[in-house]
Protein backbone atom coordinates (compact mmCIF):
# COMPACT_ATOMS: atom_id res chain seq x y z
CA UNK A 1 118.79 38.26 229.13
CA UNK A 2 117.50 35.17 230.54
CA UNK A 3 113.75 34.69 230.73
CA UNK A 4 113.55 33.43 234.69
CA UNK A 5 115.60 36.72 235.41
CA UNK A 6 112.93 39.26 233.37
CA UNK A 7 110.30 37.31 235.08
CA UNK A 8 111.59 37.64 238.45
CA UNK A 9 112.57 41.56 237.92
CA UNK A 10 108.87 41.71 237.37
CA UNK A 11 107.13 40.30 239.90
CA UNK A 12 105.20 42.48 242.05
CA UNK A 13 102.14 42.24 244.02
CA UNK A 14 98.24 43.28 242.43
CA UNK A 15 98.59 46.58 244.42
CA UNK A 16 102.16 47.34 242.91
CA UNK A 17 100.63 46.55 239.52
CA UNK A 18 97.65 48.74 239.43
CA UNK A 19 99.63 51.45 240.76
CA UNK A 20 101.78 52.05 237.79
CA UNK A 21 98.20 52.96 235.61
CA UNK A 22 98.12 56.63 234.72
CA UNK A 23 95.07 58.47 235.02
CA UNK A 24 93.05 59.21 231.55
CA UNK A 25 93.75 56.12 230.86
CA UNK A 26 92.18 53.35 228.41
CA UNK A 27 92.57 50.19 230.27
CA UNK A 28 91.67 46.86 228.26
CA UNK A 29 90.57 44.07 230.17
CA UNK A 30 90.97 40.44 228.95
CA UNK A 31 87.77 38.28 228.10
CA UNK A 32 85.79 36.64 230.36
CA UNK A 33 87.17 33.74 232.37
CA UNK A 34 90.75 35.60 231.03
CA UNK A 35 89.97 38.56 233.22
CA UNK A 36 92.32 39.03 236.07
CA UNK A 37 89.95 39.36 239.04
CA UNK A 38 93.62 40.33 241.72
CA UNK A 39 94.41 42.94 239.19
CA UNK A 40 90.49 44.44 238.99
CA UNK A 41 89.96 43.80 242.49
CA UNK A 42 93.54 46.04 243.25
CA UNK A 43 91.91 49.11 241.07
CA UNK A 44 88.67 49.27 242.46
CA UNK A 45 90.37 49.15 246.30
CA UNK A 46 92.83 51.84 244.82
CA UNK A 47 90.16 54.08 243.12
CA UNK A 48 91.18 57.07 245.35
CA UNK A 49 94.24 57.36 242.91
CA UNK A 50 92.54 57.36 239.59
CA UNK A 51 90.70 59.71 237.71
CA UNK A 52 88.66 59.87 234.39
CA UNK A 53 90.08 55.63 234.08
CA UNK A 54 87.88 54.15 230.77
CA UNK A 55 87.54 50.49 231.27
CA UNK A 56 87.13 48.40 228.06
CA UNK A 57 85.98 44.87 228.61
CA UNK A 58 83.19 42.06 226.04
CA UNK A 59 81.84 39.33 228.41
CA UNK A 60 82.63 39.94 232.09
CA UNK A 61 81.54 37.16 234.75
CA UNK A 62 83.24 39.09 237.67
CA UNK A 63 81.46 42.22 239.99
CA UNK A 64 80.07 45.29 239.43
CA UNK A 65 82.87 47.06 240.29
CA UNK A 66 84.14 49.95 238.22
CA UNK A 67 80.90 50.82 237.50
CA UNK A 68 79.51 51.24 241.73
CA UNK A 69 77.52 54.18 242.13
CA UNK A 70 80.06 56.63 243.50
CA UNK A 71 83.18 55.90 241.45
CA UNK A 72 81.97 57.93 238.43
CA UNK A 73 85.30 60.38 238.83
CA UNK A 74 87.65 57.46 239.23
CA UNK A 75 86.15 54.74 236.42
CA UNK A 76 83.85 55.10 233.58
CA UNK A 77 83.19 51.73 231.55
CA UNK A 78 82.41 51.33 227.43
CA UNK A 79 81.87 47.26 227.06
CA UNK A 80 81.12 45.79 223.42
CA UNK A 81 78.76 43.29 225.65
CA UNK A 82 76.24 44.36 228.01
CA UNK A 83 75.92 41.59 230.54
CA UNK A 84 74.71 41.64 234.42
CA UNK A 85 76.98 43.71 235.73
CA UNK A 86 76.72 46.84 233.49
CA UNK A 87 72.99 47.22 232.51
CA UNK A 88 72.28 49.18 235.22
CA UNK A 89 75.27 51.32 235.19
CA UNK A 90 74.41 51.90 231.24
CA UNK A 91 71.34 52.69 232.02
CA UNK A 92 71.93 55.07 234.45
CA UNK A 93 74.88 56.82 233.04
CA UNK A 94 77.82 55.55 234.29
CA UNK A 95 79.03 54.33 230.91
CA UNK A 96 78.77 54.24 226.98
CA UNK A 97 77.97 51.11 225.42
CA UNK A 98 80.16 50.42 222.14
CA UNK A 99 78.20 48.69 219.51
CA UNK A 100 80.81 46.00 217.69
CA UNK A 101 81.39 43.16 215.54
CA UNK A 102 83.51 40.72 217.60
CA UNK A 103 85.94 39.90 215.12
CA UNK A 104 86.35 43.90 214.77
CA UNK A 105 87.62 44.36 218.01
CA UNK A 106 91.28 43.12 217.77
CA UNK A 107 90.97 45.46 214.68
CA UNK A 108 89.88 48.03 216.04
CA UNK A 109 92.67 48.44 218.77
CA UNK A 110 95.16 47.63 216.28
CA UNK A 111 93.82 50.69 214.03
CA UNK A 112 93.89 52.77 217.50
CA UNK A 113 90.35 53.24 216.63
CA UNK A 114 89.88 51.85 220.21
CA UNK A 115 92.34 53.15 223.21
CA UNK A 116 94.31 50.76 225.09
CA UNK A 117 97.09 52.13 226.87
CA UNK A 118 97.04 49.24 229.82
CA UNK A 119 96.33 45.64 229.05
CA UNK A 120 95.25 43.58 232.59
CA UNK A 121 95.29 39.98 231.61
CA UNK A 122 95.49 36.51 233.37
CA UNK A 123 97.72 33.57 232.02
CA UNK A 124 99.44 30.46 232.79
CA UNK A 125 102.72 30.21 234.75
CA UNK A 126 105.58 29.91 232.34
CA UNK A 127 106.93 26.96 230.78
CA UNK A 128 110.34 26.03 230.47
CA UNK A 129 110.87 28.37 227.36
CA UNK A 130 109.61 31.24 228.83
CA UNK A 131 106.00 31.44 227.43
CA UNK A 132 102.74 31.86 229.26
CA UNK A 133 99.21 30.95 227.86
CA UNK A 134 96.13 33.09 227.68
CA UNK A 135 94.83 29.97 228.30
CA UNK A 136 90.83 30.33 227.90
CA UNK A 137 90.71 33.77 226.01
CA UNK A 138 92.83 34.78 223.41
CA UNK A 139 90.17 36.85 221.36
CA UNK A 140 91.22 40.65 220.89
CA UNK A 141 93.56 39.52 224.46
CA UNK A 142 96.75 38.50 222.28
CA UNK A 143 96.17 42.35 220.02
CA UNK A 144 95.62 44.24 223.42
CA UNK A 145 98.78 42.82 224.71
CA UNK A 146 100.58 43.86 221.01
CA UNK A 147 99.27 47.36 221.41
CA UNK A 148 99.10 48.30 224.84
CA UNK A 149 102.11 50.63 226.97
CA UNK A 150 101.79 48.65 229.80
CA UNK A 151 101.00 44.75 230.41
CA UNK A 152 100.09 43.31 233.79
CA UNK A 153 99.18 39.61 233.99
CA UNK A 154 98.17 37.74 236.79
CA UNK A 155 99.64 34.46 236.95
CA UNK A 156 97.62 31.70 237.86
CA UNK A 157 98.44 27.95 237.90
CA UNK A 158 94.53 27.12 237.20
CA UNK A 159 94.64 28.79 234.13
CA UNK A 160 94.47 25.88 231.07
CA UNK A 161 98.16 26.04 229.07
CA UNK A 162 96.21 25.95 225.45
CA UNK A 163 97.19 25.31 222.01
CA UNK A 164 96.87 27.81 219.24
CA UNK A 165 97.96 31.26 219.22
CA UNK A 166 97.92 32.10 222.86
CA UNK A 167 101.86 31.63 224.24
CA UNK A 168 103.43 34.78 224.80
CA UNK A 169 106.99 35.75 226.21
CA UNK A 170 107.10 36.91 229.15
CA UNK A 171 109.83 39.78 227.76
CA UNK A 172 106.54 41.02 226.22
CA UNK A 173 104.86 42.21 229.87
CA UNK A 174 105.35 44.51 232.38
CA UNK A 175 104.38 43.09 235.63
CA UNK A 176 103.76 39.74 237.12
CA UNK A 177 101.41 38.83 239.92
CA UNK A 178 101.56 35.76 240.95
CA UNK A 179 98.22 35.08 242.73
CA UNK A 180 96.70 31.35 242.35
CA UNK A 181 92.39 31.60 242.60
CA UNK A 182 89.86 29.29 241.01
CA UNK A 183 88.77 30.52 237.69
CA UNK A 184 85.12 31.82 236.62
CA UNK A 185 83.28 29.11 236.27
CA UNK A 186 79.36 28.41 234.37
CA UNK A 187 77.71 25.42 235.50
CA UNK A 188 75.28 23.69 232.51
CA UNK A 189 71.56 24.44 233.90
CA UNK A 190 68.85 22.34 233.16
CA UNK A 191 67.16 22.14 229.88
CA UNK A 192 63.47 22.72 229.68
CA UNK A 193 61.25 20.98 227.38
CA UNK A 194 60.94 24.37 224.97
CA UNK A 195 64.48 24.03 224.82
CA UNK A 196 64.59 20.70 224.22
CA UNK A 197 61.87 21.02 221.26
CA UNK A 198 63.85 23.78 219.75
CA UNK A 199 67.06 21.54 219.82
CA UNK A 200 65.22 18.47 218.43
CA UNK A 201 64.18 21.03 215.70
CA UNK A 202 67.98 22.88 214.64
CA UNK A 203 69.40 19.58 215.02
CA UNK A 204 67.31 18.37 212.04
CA UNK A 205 69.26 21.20 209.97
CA UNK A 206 72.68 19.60 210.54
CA UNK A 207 74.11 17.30 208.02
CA UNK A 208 76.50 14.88 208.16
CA UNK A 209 80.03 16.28 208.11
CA UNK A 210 78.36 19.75 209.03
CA UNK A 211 81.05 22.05 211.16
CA UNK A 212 78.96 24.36 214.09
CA UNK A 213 79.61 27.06 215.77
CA UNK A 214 77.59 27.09 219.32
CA UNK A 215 76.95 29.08 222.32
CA UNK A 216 76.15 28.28 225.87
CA UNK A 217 73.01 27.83 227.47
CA UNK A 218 70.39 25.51 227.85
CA UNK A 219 69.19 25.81 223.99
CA UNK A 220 72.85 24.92 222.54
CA UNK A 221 72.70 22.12 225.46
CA UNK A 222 69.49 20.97 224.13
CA UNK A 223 70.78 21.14 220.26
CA UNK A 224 73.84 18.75 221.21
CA UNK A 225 71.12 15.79 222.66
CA UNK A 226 69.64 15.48 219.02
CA UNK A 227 73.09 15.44 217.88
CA UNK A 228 73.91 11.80 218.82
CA UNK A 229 73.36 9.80 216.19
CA UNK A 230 74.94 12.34 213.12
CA UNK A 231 78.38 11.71 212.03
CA UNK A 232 81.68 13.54 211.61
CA UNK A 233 80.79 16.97 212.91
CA UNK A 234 83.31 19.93 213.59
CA UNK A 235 83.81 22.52 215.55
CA UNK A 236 84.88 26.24 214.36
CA UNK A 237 83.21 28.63 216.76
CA UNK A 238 84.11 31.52 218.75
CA UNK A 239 83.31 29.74 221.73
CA UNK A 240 82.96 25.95 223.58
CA UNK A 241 80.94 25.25 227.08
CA UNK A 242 80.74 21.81 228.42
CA UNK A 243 78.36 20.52 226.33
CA UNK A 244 80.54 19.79 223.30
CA UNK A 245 82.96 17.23 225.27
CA UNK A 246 79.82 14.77 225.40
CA UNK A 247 79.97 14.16 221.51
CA UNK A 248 83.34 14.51 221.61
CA UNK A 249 83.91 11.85 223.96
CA UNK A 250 81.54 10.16 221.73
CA UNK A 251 83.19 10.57 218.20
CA UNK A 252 80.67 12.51 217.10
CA UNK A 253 82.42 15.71 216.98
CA UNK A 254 85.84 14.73 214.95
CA UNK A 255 86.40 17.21 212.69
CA UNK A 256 87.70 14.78 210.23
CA UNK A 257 85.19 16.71 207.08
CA UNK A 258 86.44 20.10 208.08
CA UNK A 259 88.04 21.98 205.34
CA UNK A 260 90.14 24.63 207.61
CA UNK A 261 91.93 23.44 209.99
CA UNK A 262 90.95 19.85 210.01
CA UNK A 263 91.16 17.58 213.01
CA UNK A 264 91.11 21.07 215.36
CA UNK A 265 88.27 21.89 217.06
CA UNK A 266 88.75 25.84 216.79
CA UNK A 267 87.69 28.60 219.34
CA UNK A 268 88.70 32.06 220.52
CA UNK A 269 87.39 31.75 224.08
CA UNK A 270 86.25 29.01 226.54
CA UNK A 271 83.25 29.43 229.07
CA UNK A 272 82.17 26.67 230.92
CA UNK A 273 83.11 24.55 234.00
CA UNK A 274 86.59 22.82 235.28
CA UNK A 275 86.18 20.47 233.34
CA UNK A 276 86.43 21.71 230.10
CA UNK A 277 88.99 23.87 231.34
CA UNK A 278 90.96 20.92 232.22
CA UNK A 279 89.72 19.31 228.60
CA UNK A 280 91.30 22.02 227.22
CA UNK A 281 94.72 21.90 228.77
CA UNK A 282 97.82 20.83 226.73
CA UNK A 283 95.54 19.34 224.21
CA UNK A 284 96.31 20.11 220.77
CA UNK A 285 92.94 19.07 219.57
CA UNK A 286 91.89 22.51 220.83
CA UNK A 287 93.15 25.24 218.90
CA UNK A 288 92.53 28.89 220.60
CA UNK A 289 92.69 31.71 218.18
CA UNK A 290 92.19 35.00 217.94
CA UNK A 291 89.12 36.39 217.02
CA UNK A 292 89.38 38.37 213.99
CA UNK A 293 90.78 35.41 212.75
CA UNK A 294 88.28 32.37 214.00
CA UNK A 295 85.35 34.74 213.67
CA UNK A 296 86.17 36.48 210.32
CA UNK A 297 83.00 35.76 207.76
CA UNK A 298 85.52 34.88 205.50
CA UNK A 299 87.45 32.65 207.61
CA UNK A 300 83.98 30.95 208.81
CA UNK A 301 82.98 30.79 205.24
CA UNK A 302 85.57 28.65 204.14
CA UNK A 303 84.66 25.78 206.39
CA UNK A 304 81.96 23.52 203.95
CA UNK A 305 78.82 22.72 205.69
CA UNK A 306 79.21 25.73 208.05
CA UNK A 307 76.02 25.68 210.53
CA UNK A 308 75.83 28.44 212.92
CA UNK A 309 73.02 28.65 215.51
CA UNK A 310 72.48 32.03 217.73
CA UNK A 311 69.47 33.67 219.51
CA UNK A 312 67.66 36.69 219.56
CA UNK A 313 65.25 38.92 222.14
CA UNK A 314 62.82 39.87 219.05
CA UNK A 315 62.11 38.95 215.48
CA UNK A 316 59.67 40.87 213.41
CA UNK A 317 57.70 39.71 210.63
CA UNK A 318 60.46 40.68 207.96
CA UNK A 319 62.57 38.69 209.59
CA UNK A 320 64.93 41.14 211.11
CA UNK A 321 66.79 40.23 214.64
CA UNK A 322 67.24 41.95 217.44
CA UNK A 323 69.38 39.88 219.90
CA UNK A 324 70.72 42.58 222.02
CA UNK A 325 68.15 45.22 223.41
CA UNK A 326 64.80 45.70 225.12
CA UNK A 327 63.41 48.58 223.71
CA UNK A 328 67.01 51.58 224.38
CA UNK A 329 67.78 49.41 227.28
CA UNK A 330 71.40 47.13 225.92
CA UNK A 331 70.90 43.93 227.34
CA UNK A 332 73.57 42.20 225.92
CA UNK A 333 75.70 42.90 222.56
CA UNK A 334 76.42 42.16 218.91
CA UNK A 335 78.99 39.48 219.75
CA UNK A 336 80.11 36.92 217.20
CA UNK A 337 76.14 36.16 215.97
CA UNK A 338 76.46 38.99 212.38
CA UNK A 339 79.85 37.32 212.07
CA UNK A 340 78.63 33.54 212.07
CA UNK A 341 75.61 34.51 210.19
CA UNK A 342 77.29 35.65 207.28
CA UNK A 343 79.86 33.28 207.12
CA UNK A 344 77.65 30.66 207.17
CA UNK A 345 75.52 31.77 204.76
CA UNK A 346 78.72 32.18 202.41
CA UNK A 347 79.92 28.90 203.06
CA UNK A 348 79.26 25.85 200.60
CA UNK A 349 75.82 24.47 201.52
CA UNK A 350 76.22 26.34 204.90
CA UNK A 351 73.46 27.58 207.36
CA UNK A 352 72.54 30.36 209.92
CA UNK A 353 69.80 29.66 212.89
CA UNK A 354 68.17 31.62 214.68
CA UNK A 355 66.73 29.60 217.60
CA UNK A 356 64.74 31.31 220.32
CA UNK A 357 61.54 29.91 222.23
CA UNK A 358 58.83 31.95 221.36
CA UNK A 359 57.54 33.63 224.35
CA UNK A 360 59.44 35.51 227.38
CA UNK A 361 57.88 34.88 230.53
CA UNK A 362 58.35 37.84 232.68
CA UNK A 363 58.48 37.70 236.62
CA UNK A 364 55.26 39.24 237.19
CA UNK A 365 53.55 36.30 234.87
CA UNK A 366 53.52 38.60 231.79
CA UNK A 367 53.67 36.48 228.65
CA UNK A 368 55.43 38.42 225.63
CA UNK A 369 56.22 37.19 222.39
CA UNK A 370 59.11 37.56 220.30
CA UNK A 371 57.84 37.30 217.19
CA UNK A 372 56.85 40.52 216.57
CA UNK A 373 55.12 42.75 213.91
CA UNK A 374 57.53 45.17 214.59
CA UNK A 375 60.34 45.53 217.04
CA UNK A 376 60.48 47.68 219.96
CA UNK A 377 60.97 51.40 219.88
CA UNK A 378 64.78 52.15 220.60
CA UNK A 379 65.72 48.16 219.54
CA UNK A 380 68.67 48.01 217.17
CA UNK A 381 68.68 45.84 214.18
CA UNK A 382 71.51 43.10 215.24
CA UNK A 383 71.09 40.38 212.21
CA UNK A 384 69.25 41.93 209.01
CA UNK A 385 66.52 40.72 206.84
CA UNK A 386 68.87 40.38 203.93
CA UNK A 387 71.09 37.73 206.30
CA UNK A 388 68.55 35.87 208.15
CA UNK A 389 68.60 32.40 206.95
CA UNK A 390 66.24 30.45 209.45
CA UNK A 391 64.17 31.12 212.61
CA UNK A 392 63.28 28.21 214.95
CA UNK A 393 60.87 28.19 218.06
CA UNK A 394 59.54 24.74 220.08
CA UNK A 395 56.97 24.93 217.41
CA UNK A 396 59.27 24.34 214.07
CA UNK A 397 61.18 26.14 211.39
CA UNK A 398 60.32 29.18 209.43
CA UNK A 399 62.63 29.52 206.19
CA UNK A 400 63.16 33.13 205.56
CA UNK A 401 66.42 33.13 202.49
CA UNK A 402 64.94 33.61 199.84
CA UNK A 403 61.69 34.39 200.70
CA UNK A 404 59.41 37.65 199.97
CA UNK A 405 58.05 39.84 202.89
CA UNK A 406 54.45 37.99 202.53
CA UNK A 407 56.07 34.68 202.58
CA UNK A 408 58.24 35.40 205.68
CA UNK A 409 55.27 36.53 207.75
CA UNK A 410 53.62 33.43 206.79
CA UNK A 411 56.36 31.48 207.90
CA UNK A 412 57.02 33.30 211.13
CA UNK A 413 53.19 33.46 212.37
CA UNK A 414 53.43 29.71 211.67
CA UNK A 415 56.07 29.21 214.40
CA UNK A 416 54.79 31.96 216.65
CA UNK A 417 53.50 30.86 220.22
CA UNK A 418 49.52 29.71 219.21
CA UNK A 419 47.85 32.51 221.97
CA UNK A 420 49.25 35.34 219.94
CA UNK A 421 48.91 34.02 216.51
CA UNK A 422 45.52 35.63 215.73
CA UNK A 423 47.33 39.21 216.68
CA UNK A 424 49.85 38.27 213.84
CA UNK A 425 47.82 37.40 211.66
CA UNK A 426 45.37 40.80 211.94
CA UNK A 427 48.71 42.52 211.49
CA UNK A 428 49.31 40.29 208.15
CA UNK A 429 46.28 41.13 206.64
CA UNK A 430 46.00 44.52 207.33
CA UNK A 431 49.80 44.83 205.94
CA UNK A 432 49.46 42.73 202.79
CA UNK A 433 45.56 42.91 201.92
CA UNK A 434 45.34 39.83 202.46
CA UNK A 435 42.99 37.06 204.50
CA UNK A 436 45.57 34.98 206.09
């Protein structure tokens, strides 16, 4: 059968769509700016019809939603990431947070180890052939489409037409709904001057040649103004913002010395503004993959000079992370940092950073550290002592590989903010009989 004709047999508007979900079930929603806002707006003004609906979904930028006070009969959500708009519906019991390894979630729902009977996704229109593009998330997206019973996409013409492995036939969905809107977008913020020290000091980490994996934010933003004057840097990482098309544009970032996939800057997902969405479009210098593959320690681990840099909420004085948690409160998730961690770590002369400024500042004024002597009751363990590699604040590096559990405190008090280091250092010599 001809493609334009399966296309056109399934067209149908968001309401259509969303109609054809069965209650009890799983419904997998498509990553970040991939999420099809017509298709989740259509459930949530359709809840009356659904009951006991379990909505899986990583980084969402779009409403509350599902999770409204109210709709507990019709939705209940179980995210792998804890952002704004499910804290307080975690909190108060209007979903289960899913503790996860990103790379493990394409996995997982292959394995059936995770349910996903519907798939809502948002992609490109088609091309002459046929194929839509995920676009800006292909991440555990592509699998969920593999494994799902039913497929809606929107189709939107502001969606990016990307290279790497996110064309898909449109014989392979269900329903259509064509609905153009402007996608999510993150604006850069400004960087403060802690940020700006702690980027002056994980910049002085990166080699030559090095190939990074980066977040978003204004301490990632800070990293890449240090980065200027290095030479032939790469990109593998599970995710670009805007900040990376600066070197680009620059020749810094070429990835002429990477040793997988070299000449690709290579991502899963893309979070940022227009313009890297535009960046992005029909340019084969980005490669989007999915994520058990661009994530996998193993995969990460082959590229030489591998330099990760994450944050966290809390580190104690053994050096283990928390980056996801205050106290039993989920604040945000595992996401990709355990995976970059160890791959870097495994990779030939590779590093892992943890960069974080030292202090929260609370509303009220309130002044907390994060270098702790021990992290808070009900906080998970998200990067282990055994894996932590270094921990950077505005006031330097503390080396922790290789290090014993005196040395570690040593180096972490060292970095600490300076109005909390005599605390740390009572709790140093009271745990190693020791005068610091």
């Amino acid at each position: 059968m001809d493609w334009k004709q399966i296309y056109n047999d399934r067209k149908v508007t968001a309401d259509e769509a969303v109609r054809r979900i069965e209650n009890g079930s799983h419904v997998v929603l498509a990553h970040c700016v991939g999420e099809p806002p017509a298709l989740t707006r259509a459930m949530v003004e359709n809840r009356a019809q659904y009951e006991n609906i379990t909505i899986h979904h990583m980084v969402r930028l779009g409403p509350l939603d599902f999770a409204t006070p109210g709709y507990e009969k019709h939705f209940r959500i179980e995210p792998w990431f804890s952002a704004a708009n499910a804290r307080v519906a975690l909190s108060e019991g209007r979903g289960d947070f899913a503790p996860v390894f990103f790379h493990e979630v394409p996995i997982l729902i292959r394995k059936g180890r995770v349910g996903c009977d519907v798939a809502l996704v948002q992609c490109s229109p088609p091309d002459h052939n046929g194929y839509v593009s995920l676009g800006t998330s292909v991440d555990y997206t592509r699998q969920a489409i593999r494994t799902a019973k039913y497929v809606a996409a929107q189709v939107n013409p502001n969606m990016p037409r990307t290279w790497g492995e996110g064309l898909v036939h449109v014989s392979e969905f269900d329903a259509f709904v064509e609905y153009e809107e402007p996608l999510y977008e993150l604006p850069r913020g400004e960087i403060s001057d802690t940020e700006k020290a702690i980027g002056e000091h994980c910049a002085a980490l990166v080699e030559d040649g090095s190939t990074l994996q980066l977040g978003i934010g204004g301490i990632p933003d800070a990293v890449m103004l240090f980065l200027k004057d290095k030479k032939d840097l790469g990109i593998h990482s599970e995710m670009i913002a805007d900040g990376t098309l600066e070197l680009f544009n620059a020749g810094v970032i070429n990835n002429s010395m990477k040793s997988e996939n070299k000449g690709k800057m290579t991502v899963t997902f893309l979070m940022g503004t227009r313009a890297l969405y535009d960046f992005a479009h029909d340019n084969p210098v980005v490669e989007v993959r999915p994520v058990d593959y661009v994530n996998h320690p193993m995969i990460v681990a082959r590229q030489y000079k591998m330099v990760s840099i994450n944050s966290a909420m809390q580190v104690d004085l053994m050096a283990q992370v928390n980056a996801e948690a205050i106290g039993f409160n989920q604040f945000s998730g595992v996401g990709g940092q355990v995976d970059f961690v160890r791959g870097a770590s495994m990779s030939d002369d590779g590093k892992s950073i943890i960069a974080m400024p030292s202090v929260t500042v609370k509303k009220d004024g309130t002044v907390i550290s994060k270098i702790v002597p021990f992290l808070d009751e009900g906080a998970p363990v998200t990067t282990s002592r055994c894996d932590t590699d270094y921990i950077v604040t505005e006031y330097g590096i503390a080396e922790i590989k290789g290090k014993s559990l005196r040395q570690r405190a040593r180096n972490l008090i060292a970095i600490a903010h300076p109005d909390v280091r005599d605390g740390l250092k009572e709790e140093f010599e009271k745990r190693f009989k020791e005068v610091y």
